[in-house]
Protein backbone atom coordinates (compact mmCIF):
# COMPACT_ATOMS: atom_id res chain seq x y z
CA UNK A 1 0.00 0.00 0.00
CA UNK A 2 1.30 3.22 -0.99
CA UNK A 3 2.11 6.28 1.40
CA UNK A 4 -0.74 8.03 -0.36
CA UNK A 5 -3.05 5.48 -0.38
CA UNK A 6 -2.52 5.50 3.63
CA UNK A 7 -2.75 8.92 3.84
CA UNK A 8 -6.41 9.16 1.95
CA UNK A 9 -7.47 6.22 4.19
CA UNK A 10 -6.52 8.11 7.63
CA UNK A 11 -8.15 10.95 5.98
CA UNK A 12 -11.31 9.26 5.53
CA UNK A 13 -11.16 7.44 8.73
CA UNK A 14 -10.60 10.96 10.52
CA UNK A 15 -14.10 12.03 9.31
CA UNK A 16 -15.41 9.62 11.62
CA UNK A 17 -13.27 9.42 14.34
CA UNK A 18 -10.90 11.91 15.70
CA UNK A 19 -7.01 11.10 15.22
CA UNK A 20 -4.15 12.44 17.34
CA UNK A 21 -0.31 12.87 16.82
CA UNK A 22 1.96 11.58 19.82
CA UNK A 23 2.51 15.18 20.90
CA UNK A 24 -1.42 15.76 21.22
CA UNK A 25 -2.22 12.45 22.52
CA UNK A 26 0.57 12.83 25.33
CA UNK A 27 -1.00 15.78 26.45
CA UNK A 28 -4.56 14.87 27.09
CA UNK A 29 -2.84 12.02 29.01
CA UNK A 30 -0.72 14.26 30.82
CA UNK A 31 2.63 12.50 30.39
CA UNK A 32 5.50 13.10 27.40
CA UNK A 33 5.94 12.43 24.39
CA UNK A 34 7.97 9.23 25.02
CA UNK A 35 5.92 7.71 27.43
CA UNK A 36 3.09 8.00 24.85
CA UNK A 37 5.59 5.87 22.50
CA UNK A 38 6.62 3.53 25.06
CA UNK A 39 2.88 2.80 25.50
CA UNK A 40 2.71 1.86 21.61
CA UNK A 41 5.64 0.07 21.79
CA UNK A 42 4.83 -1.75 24.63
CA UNK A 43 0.98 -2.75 22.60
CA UNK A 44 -0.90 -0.98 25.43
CA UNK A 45 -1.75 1.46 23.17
CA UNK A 46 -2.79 0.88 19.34
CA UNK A 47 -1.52 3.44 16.77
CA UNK A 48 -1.21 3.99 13.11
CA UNK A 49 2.46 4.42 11.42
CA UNK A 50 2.39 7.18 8.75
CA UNK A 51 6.20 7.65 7.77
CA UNK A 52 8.16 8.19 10.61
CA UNK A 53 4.96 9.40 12.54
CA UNK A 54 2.15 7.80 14.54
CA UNK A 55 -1.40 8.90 14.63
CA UNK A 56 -3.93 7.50 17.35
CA UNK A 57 -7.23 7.83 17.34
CA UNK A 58 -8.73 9.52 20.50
CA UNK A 59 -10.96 6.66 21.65
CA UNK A 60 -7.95 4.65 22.56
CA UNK A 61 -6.36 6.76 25.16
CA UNK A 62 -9.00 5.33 27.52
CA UNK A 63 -6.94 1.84 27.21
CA UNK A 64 -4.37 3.82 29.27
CA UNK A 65 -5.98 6.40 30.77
CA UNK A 66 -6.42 4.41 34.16
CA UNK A 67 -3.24 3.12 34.52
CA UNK A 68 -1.50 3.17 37.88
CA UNK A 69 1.19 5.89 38.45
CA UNK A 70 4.60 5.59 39.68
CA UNK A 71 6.55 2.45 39.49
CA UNK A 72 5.05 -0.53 41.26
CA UNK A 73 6.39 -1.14 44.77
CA UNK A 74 9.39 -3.62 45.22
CA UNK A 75 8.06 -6.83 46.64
CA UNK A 76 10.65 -8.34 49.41
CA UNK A 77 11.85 -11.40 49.25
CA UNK A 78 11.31 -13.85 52.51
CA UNK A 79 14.73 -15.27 53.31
C-alpha cells in the first residue's frame, strides 16, 4: 500500500473518528511524548504508522488512561 493510499485512508477514517499525533495524545494524558511511544511500543496502546509518525485515534487513550502511576512497589523477598 502506498504512502498516499494510507494517507487518503486516515483521511477518511478521521471524518469519523478523531485522530491524534503523539505530541497531542501525550497531552490529554498528561505524560510526554515518550511515554506516549513507550505505550505503543509496549501494545498498550494501538496506533497507526504514517512515515516516521504515529497517529492514534482519540478513543484509545481510555486503554491507558487508568493506569497506575509511579513504578510498582518492590516486593521483598522472605529469606
Amino acid at each position: 500500500m502506498t504512502v498516499f493510499l494510507k494517507k487518503l485512508i486516515l483521511f477518511i477514517m478521521s471524518k469519523e473518528t478523531k485522530l491524534l499525533s503523539v505530541i497531542e495524545a501525550a497531552e490529554k494524558l498528561g505524560v510526554s511524548r515518550w511515554r506516549v511511544n513507550q505505550f505503543i511500543n509496549e501494545g498498550r496502546l494501538p496506533a497507526q504508522k504514517i512515515g516516521r509518525s504515529y497517529v492514534i485515534k482519540e478513543s484509545d487513550l481510555q486503554l491507558v488512561e487508568d493506569r497506575p502511576t509511579g513504578r510498582p512497589p518492590k516486593v521483598k523477598a522472605e529469606k
